[in-house]
N, C-alpha and C. Protein backbone atom coordinates (compact mmCIF):
# COMPACT_ATOMS: atom_id res chain seq x y z
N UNK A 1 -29.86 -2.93 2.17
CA UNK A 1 -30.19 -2.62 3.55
C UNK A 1 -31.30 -3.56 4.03
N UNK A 2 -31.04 -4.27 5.26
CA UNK A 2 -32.03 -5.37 5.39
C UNK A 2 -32.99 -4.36 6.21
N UNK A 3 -34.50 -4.74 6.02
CA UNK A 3 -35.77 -4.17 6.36
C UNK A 3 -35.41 -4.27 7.74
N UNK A 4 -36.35 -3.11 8.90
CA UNK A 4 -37.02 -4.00 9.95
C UNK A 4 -37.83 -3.20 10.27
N UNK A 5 -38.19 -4.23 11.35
CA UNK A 5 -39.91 -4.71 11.31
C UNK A 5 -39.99 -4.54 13.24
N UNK A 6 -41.19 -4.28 13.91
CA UNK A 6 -41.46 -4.60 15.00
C UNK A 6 -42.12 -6.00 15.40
N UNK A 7 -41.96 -7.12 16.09
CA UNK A 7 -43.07 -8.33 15.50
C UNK A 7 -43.62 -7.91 17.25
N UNK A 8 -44.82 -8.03 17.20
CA UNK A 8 -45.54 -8.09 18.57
C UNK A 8 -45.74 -9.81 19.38
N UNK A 9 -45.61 -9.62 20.06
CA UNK A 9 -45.98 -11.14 20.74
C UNK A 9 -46.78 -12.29 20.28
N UNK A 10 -47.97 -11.61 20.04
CA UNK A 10 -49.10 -12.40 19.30
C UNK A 10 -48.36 -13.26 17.79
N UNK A 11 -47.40 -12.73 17.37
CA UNK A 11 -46.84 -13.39 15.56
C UNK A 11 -45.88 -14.68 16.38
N UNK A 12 -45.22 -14.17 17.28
CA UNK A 12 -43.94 -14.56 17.88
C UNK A 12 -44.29 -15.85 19.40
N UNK A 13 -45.51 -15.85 19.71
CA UNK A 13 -46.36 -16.74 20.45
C UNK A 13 -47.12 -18.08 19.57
N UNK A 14 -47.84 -17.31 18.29
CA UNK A 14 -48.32 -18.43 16.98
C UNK A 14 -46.87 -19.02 16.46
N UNK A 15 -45.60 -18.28 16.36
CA UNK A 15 -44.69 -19.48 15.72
C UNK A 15 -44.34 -20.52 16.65
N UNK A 16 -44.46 -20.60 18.18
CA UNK A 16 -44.37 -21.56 19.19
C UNK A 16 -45.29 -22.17 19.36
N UNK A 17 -46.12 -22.75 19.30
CA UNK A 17 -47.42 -22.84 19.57
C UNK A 17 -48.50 -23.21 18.67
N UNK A 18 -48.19 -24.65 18.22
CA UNK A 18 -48.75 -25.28 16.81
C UNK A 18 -50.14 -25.08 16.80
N UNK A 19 -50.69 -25.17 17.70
CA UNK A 19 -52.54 -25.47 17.41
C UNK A 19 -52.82 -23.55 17.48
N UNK A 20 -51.96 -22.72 17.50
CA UNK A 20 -52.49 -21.52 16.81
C UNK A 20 -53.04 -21.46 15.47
N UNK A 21 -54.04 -20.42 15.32
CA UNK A 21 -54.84 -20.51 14.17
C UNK A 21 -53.66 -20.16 13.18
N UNK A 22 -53.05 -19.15 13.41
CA UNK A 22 -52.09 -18.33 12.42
C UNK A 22 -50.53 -18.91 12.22
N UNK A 23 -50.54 -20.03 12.78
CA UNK A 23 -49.21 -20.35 13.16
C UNK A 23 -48.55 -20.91 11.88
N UNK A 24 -48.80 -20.88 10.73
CA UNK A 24 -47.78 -21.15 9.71
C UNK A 24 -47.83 -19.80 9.01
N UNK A 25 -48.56 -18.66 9.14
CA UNK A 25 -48.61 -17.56 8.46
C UNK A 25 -47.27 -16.69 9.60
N UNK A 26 -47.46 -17.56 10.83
CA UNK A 26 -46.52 -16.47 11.81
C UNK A 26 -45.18 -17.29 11.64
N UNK A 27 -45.11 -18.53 11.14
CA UNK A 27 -44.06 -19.10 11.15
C UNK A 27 -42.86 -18.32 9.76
N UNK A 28 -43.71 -18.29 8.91
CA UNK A 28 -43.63 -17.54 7.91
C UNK A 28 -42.63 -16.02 7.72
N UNK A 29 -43.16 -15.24 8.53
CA UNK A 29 -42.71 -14.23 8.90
C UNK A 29 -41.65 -14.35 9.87
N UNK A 30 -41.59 -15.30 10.92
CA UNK A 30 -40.51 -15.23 11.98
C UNK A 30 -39.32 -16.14 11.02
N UNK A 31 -39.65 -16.70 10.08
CA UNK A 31 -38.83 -17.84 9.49
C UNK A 31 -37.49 -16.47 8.87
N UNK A 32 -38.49 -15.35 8.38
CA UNK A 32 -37.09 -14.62 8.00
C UNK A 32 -36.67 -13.62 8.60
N UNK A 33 -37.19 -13.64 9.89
CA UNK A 33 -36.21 -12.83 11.37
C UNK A 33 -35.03 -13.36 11.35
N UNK A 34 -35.66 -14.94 11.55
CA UNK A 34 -34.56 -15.72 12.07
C UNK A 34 -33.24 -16.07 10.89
N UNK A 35 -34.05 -15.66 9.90
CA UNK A 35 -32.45 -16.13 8.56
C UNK A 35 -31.77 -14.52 8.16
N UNK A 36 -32.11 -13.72 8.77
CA UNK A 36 -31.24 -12.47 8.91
C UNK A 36 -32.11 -11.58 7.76
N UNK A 37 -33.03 -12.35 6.96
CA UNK A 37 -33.60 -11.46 5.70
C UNK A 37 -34.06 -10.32 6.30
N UNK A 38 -34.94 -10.07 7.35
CA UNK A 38 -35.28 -8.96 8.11
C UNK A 38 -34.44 -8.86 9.23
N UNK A 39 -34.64 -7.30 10.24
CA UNK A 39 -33.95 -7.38 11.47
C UNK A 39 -35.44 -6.91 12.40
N UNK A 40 -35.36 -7.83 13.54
CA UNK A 40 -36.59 -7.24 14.61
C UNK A 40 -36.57 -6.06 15.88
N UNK A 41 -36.72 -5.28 15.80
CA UNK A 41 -36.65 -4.29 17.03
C UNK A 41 -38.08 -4.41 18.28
N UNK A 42 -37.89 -4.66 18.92
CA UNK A 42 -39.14 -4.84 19.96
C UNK A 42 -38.88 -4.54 21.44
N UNK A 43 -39.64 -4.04 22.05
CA UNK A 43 -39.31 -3.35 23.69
C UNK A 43 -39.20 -4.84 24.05
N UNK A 44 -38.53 -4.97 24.89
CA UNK A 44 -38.72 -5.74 26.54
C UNK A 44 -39.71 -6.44 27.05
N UNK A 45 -40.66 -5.57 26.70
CA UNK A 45 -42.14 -6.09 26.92
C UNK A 45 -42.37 -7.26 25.89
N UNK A 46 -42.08 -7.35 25.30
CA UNK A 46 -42.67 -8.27 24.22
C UNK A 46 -42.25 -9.90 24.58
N UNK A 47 -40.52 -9.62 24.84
CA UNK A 47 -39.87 -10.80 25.72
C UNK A 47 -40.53 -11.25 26.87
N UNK A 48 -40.96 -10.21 27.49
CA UNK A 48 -42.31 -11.30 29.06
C UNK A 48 -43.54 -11.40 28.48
N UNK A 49 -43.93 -10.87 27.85
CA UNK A 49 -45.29 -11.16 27.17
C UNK A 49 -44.99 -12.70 26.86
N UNK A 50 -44.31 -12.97 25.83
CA UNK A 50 -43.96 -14.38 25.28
C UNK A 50 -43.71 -15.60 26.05
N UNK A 51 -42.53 -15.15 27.33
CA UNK A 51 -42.62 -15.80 28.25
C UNK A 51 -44.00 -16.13 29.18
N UNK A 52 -44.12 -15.49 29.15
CA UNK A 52 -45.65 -15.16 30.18
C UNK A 52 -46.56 -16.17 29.43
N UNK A 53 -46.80 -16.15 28.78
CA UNK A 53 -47.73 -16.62 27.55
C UNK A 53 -48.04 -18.39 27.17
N UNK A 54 -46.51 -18.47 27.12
CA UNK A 54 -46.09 -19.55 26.87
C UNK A 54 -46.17 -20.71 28.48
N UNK A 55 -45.74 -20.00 29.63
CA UNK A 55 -45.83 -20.76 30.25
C UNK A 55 -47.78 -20.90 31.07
N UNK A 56 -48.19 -19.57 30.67
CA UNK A 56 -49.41 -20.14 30.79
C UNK A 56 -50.56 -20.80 29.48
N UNK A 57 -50.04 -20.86 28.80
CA UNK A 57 -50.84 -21.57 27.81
C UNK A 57 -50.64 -23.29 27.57
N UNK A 58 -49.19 -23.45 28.24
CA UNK A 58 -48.66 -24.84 27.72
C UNK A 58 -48.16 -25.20 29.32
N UNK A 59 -48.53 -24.59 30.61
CA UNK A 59 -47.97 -25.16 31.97
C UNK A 59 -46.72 -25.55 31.93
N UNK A 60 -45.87 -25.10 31.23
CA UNK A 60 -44.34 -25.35 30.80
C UNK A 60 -43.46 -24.46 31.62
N UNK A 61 -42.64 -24.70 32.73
CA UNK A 61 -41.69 -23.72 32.86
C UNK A 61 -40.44 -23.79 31.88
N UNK A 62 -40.30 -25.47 31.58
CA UNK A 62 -39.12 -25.41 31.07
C UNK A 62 -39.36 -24.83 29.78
N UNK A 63 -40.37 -24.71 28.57
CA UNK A 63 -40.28 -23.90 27.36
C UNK A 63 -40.68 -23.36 27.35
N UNK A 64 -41.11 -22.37 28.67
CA UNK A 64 -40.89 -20.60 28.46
C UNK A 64 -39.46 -20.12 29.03
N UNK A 65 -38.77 -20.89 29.10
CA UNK A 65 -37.10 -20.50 29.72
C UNK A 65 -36.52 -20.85 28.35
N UNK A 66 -36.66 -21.80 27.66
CA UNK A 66 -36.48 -22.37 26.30
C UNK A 66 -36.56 -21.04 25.20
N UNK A 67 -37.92 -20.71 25.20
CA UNK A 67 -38.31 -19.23 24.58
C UNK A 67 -37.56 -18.41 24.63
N UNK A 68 -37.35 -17.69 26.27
CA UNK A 68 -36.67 -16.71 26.88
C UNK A 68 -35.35 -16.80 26.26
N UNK A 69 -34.58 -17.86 26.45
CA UNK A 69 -33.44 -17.94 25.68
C UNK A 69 -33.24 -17.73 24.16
N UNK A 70 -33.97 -18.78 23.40
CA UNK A 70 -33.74 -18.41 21.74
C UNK A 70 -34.47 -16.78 21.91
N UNK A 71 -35.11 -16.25 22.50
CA UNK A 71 -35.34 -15.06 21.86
C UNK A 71 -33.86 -13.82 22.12
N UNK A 72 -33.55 -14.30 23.48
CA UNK A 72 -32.35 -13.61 23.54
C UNK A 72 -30.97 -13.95 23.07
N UNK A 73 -31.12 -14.68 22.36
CA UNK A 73 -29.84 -15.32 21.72
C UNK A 73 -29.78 -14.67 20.10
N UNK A 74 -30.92 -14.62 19.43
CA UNK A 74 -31.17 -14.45 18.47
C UNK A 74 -30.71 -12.62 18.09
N UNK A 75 -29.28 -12.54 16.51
CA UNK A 75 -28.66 -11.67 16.63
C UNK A 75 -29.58 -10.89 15.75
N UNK A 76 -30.63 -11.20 15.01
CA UNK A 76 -31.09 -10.46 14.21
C UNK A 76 -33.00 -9.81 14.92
N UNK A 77 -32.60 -9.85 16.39
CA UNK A 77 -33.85 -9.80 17.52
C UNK A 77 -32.65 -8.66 18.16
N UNK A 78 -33.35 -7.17 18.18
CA UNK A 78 -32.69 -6.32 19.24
C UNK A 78 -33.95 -5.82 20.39
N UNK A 79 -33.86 -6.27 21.24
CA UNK A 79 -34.42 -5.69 22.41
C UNK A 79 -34.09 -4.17 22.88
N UNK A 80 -35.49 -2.97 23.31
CA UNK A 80 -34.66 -1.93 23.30
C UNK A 80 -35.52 -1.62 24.93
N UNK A 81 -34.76 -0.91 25.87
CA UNK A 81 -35.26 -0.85 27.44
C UNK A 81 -36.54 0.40 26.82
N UNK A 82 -37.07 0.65 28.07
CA UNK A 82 -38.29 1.39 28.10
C UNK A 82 -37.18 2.49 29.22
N UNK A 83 -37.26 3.98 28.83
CA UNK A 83 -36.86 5.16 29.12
C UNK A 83 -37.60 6.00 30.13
N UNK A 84 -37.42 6.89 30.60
CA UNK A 84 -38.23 8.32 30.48
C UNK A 84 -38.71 8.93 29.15
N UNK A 85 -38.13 9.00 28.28
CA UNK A 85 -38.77 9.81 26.72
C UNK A 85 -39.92 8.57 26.47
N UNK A 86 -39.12 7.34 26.33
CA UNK A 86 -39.61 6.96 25.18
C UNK A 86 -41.23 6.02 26.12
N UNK A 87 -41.26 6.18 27.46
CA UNK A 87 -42.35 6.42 28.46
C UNK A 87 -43.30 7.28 27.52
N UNK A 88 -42.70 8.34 27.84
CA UNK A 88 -43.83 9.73 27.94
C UNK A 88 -44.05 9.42 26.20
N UNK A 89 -43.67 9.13 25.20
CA UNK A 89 -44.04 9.14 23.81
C UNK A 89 -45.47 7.57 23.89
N UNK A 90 -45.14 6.95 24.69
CA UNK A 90 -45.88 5.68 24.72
C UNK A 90 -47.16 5.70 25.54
N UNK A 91 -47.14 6.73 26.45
CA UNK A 91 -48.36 7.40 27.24
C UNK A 91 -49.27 8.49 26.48
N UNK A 92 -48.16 9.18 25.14
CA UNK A 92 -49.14 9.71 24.23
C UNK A 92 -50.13 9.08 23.55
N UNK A 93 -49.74 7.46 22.79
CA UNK A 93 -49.77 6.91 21.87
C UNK A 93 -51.36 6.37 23.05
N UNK A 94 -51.22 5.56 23.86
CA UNK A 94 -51.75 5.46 25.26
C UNK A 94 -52.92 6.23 25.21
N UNK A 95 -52.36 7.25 25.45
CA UNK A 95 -54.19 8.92 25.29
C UNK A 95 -54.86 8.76 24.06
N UNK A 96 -54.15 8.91 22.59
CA UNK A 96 -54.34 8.81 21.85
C UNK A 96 -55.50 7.90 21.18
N UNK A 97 -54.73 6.84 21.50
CA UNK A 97 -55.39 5.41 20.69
C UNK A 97 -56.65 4.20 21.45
N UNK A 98 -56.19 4.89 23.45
CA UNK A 98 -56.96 3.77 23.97
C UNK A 98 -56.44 2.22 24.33
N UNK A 99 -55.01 2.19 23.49
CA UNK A 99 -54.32 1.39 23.28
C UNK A 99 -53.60 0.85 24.95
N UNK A 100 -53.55 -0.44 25.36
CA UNK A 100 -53.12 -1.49 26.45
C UNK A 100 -52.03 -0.62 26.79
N UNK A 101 -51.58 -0.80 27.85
CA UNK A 101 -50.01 0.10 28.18
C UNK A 101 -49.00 -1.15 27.33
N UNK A 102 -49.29 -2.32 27.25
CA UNK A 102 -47.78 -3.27 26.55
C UNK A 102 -47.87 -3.14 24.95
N UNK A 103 -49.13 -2.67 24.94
CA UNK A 103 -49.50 -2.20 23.03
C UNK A 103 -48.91 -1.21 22.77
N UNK A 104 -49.17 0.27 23.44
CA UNK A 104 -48.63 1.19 22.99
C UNK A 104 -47.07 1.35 23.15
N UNK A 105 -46.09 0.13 24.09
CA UNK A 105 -44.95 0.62 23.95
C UNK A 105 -44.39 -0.42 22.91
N UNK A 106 -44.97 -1.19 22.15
CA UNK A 106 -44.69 -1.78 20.54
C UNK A 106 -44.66 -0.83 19.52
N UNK A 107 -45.84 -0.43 19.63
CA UNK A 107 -46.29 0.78 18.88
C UNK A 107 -44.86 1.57 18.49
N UNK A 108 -44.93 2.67 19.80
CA UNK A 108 -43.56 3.07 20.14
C UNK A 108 -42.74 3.09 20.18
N UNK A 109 -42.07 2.01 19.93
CA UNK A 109 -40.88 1.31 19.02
C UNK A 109 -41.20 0.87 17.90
N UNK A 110 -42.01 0.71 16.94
CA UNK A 110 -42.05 0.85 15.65
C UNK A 110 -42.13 2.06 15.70
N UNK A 111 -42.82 3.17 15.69
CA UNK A 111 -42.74 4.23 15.66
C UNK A 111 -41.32 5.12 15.39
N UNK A 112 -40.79 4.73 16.38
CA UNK A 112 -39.71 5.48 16.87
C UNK A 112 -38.16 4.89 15.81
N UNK A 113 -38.49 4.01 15.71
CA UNK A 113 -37.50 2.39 14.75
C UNK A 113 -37.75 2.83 13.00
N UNK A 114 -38.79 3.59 12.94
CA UNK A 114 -39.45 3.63 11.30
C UNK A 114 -39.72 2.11 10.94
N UNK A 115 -40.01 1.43 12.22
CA UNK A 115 -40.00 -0.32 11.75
C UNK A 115 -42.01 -0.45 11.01
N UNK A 116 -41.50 -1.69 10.38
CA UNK A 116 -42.90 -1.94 10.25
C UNK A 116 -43.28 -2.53 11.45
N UNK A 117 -44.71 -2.57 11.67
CA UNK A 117 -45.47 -2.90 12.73
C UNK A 117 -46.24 -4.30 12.18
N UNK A 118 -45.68 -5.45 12.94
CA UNK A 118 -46.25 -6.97 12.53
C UNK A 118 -46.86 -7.31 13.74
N UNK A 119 -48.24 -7.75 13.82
CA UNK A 119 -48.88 -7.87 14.82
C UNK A 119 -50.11 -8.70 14.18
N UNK A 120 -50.62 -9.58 15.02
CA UNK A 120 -51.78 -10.02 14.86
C UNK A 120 -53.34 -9.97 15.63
N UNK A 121 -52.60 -8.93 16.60
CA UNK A 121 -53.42 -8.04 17.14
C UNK A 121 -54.87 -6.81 16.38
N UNK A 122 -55.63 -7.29 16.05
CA UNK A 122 -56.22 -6.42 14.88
C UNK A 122 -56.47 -4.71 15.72
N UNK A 123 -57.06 -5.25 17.23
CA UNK A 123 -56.78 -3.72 17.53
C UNK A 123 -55.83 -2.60 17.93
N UNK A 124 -54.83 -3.44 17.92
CA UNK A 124 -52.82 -2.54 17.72
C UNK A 124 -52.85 -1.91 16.11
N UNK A 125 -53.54 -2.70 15.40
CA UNK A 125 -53.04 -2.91 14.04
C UNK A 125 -53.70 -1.18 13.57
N UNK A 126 -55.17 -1.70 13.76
CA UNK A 126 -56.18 -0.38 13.30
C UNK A 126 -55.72 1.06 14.14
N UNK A 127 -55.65 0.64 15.62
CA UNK A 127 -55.05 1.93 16.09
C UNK A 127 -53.98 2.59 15.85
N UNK A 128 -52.97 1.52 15.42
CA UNK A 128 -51.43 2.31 15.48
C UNK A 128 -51.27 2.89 13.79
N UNK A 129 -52.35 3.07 13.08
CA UNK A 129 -52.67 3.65 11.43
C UNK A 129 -53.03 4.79 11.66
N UNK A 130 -53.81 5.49 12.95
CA UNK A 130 -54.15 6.52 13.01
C UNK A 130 -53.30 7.65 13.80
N UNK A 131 -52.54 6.67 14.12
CA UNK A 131 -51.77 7.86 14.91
C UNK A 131 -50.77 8.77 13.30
């Protein structure tokens, strides 16, 4: 049974993005998204985060459309919509933790996924242990 994992933006921003500090440790990890060894579950959010990210860090429209694509192309990457339930479970997590509204609905899908939670976010990381 292949693992999965949630990857947050921050892992999935360092594998694009050479002069990141973490970017062969994130390359690392996305290297076996992408060869099917793991499978990734991640909200929606994570896909504009990246986009978002990318075109303001590198003034690129064309390789955050570049991004946008390999991330949605990619069969072992499932994107899952944001609900009514799975809202109100992410507004708990939200009360709870203190946690960003685009943090807690990662969270929330690991959560909800039994995925592991990959992030390089240290304060997603520490908060989403206590819940």
């Amino acid at each position: 049974m292949v693992k999965i994992v949630t990857v947050d933006s921050s892992v999935i921003i360092s594998t694009l993005l050479t002069a990141e500090k973490r970017h062969e440790e994130a390359c690392t990890i996305w290297d076996r998204v992408l060869s099917g060894e793991i499978a990734a579950v991640m909200p929606y959010s994570v896909l504009v985060e990246v986009v978002a990210a990318i075109k303001r860090r590198t003034g690129s429209e064309l390789f955050a459309h570049e991004a946008q694509k390999m991330l949605e192309g990619l069969s072992s990457v499932s994107f899952v919509m944001l609900d009514r339930r799975s809202a109100a479970k992410a507004c708990q997590i939200a009360t709870k933790t203190g946690l960003r509204g685009m943090d807690a609905l990662v969270v929330q899908v690991a959560r909800e996924y039994k995925a592991e939670l990959i992030t390089f976010d240290l304060e997603m990381q520490q908060k989403a242990v206590i819940l």
